[in-house]
Protein backbone atom coordinates (compact mmCIF):
# COMPACT_ATOMS: atom_id res chain seq x y z
CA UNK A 1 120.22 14.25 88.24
CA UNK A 2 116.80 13.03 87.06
CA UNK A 3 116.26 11.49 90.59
CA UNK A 4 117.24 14.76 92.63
CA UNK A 5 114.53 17.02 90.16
CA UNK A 6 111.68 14.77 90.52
CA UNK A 7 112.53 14.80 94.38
CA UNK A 8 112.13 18.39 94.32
CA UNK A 9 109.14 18.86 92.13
CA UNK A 10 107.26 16.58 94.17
CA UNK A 11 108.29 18.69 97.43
CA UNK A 12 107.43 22.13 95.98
CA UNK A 13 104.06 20.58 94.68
CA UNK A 14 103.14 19.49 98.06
CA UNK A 15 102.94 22.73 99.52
CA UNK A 16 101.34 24.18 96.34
CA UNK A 17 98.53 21.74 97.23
CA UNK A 18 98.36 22.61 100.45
CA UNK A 19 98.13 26.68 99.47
CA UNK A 20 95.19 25.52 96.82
CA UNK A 21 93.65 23.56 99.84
CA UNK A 22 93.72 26.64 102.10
CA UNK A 23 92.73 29.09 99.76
CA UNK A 24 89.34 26.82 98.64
CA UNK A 25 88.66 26.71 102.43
CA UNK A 26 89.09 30.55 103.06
CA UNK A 27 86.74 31.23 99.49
CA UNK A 28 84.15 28.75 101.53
CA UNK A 29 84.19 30.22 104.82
CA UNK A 30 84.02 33.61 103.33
CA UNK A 31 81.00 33.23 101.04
CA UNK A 32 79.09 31.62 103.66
CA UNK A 33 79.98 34.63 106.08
CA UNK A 34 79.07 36.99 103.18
CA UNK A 35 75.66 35.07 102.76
CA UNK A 36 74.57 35.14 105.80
CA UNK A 37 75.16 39.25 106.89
CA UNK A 38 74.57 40.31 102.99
CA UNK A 39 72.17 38.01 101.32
CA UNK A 40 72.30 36.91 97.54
CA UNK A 41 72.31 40.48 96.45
CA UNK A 42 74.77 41.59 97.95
CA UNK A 43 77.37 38.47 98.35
CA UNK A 44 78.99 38.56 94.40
CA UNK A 45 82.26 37.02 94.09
CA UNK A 46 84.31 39.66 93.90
CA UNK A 47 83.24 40.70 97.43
CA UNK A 48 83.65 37.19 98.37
CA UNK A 49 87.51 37.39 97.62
CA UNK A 50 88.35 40.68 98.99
CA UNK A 51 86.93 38.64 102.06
CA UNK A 52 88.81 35.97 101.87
CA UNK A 53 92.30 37.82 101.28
CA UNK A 54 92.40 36.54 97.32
CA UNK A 55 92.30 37.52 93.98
CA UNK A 56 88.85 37.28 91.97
CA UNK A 57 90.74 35.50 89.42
CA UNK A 58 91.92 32.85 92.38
CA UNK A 59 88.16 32.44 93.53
CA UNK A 60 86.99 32.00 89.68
CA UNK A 61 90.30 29.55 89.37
CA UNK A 62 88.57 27.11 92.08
CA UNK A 63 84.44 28.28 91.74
CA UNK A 64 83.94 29.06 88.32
CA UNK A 65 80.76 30.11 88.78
CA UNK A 66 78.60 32.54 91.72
CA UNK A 67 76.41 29.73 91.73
CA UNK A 68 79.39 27.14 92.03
CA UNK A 69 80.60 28.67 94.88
CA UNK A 70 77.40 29.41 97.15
CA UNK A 71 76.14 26.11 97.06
CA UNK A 72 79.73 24.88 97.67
CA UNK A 73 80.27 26.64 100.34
CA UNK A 74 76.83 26.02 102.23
CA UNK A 75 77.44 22.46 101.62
CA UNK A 76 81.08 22.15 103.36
CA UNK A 77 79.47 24.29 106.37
CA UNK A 78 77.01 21.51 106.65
CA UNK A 79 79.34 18.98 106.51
CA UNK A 80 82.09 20.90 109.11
CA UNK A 81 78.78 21.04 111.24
CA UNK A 82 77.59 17.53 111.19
CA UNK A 83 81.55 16.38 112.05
CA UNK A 84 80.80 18.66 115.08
CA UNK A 85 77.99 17.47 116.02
CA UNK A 86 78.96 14.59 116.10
CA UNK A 87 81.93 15.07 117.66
CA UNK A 88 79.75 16.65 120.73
CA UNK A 89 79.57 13.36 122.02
CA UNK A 90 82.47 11.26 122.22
CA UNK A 91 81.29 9.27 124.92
CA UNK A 92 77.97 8.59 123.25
CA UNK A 93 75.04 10.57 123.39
CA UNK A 94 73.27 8.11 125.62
CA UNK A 95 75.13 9.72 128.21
CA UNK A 96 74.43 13.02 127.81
CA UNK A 97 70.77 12.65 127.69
CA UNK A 98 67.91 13.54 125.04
CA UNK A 99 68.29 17.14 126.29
CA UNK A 100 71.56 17.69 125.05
CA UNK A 101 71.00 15.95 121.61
CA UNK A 102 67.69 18.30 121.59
CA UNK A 103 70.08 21.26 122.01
CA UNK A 104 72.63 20.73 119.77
CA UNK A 105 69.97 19.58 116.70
CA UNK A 106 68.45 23.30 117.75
CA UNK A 107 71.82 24.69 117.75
CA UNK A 108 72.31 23.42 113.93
CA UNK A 109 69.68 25.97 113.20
CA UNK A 110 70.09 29.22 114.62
CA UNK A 111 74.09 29.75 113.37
CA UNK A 112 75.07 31.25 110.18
CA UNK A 113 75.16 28.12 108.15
CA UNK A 114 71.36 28.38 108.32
CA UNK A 115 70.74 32.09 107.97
CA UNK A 116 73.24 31.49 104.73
CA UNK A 117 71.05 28.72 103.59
CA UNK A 118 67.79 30.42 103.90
CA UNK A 119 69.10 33.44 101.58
CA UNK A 120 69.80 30.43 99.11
CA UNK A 121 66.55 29.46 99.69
CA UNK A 122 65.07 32.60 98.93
CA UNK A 123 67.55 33.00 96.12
CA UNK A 124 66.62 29.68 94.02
CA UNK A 125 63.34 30.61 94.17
CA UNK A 126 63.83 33.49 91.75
CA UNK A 127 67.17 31.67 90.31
CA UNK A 128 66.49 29.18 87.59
CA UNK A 129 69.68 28.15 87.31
CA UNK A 130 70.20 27.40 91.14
CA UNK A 131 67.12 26.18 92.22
CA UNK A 132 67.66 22.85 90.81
CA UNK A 133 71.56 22.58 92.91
CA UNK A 134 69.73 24.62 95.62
CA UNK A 135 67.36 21.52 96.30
CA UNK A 136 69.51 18.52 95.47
CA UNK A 137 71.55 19.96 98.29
CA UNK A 138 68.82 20.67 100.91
CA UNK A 139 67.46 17.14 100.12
CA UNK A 140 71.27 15.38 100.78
CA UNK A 141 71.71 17.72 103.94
CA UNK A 142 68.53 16.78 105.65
CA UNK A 143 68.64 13.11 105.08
CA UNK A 144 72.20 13.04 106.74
CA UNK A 145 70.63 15.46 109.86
CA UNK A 146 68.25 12.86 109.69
CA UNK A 147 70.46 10.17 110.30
CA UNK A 148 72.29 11.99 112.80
CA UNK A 149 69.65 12.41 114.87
CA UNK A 150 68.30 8.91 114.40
CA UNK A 151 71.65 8.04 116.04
CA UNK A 152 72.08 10.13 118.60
CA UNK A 153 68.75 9.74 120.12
CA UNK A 154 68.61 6.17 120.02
CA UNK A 155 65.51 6.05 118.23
CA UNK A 156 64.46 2.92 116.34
CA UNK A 157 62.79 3.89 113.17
CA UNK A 158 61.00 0.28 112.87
CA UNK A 159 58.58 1.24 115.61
CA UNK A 160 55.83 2.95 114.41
CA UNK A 161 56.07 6.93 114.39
CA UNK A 162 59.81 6.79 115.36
CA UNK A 163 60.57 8.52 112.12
CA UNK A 164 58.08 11.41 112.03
CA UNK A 165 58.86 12.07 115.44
CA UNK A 166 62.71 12.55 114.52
CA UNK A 167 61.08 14.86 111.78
CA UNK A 168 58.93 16.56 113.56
CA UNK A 169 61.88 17.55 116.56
CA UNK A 170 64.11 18.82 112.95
CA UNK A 171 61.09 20.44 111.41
CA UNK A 172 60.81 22.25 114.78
CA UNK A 173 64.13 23.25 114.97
CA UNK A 174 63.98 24.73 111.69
CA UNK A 175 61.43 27.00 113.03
CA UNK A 176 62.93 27.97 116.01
CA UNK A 177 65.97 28.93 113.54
CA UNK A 178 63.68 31.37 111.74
CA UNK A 179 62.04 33.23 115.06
CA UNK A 180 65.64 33.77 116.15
CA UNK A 181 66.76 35.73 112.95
CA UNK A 182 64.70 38.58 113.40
CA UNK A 183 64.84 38.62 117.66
CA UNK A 184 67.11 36.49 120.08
CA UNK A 185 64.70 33.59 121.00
CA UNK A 186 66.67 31.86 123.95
CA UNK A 187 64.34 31.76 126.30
CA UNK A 188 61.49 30.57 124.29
CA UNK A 189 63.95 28.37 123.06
CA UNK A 190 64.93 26.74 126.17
CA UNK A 191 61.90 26.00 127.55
CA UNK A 192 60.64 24.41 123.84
CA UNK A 193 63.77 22.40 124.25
CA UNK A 194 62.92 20.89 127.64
CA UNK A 195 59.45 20.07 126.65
CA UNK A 196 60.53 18.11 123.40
CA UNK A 197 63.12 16.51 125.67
CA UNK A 198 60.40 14.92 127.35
CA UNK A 199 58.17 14.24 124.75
CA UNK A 200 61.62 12.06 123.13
CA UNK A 201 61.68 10.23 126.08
CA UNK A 202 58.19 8.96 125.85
CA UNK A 203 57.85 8.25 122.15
CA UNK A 204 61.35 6.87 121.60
CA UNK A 205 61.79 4.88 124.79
CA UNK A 206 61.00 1.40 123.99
CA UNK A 207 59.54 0.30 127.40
CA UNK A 208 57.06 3.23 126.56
CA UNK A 209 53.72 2.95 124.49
């Protein structure tokens, strides 16, 4: 008897697991959705839940705190993203070309995962209490981008101004990101693309310089 109830409290608390998994995800993708289109203001956690199909009590149950579950929820976007990027190139990025690593680094900025960031941004500023979380976070999401992009351009960051080039393309991205929230940018953008493109090619390539 003991044998057959243990079997089937493990099997009910599988699926319970799964439910808690799911409903954590939903709470994520929901506040970062709600960030983006509403801002701080107007993204509390109540209208976080009615967005993600729960009870406020459920989202309190797994986040229990606003701030808890904005920088949460920024920070598994960034990670979801980086797995994509990544994932853009399954043959290696080598042979896609600089171009295409240019593009997708751009592409990193001008989705909602950064217009939800930058209203965190704005938020900690005012925000005592999440300023501190606000920038630990920004600080561990750029120095994996970093190392992303190290990799998929093939730079080596032992030559000299390797590194701030890498910066400089993210650091221009970010910008980019910010023209295209108030006006769709994608020709500007294109053309800025191409011409960084180029200028990878001759400060990375190590038969250049």
């Amino acid at each position: 008897m003991g044998g057959v109830s243990g079997t089937v409290n493990t099997a009910e608390r599988v699926p319970k697991q799964d439910r808690s998994r799911a409903t954590r995800q939903r709470l994520l993708e929901a506040a970062v959705s709600c960030l983006a289109e509403h801002g701080w203001a107007g993204s509390t956690v109540s209208v976080v839940a009615e967005r993600a199909g729960v009870s406020r009590g459920a989202a309190q149950h797994h986040f229990p705190t606003r701030e808890d579950l904005f920088t949460a929820a920024v920070e598994y976007v960034a990670e979801e993203r980086s797995l994509a990027l990544r994932a853009l190139f399954p043959e290696g990025a080598a042979a896609a070309g600089r171009r295409a690593v240019v593009l997708a680094l751009v592409d990193l900025y001008t989705g909602p995962l950064f217009r939800a960031a930058l209203h965190l941004w704005v938020a900690a500023c005012d925000e005592e209490q999440l300023r501190g979380r606000v920038t630990e976070l920004e600080a561990r999401v750029g120095r994996e981008t970093h190392r992303i992009a190290v990799e998929l351009l093939g730079a080596d960051e032992s030559r000299p101004g390797a590194r701030e080039t890498v910066q400089g393309l993210l650091d221009m991205a970010r910008g980019l990101g910010l023209a295209n929230l108030l006006t769709d940018d994608a020709a500007r953008r294109e053309r800025v693309v191409e011409q960084w493109a180029r200028l990878l090619d001759g400060a990375l390539d190590p038969t250049s310089g």
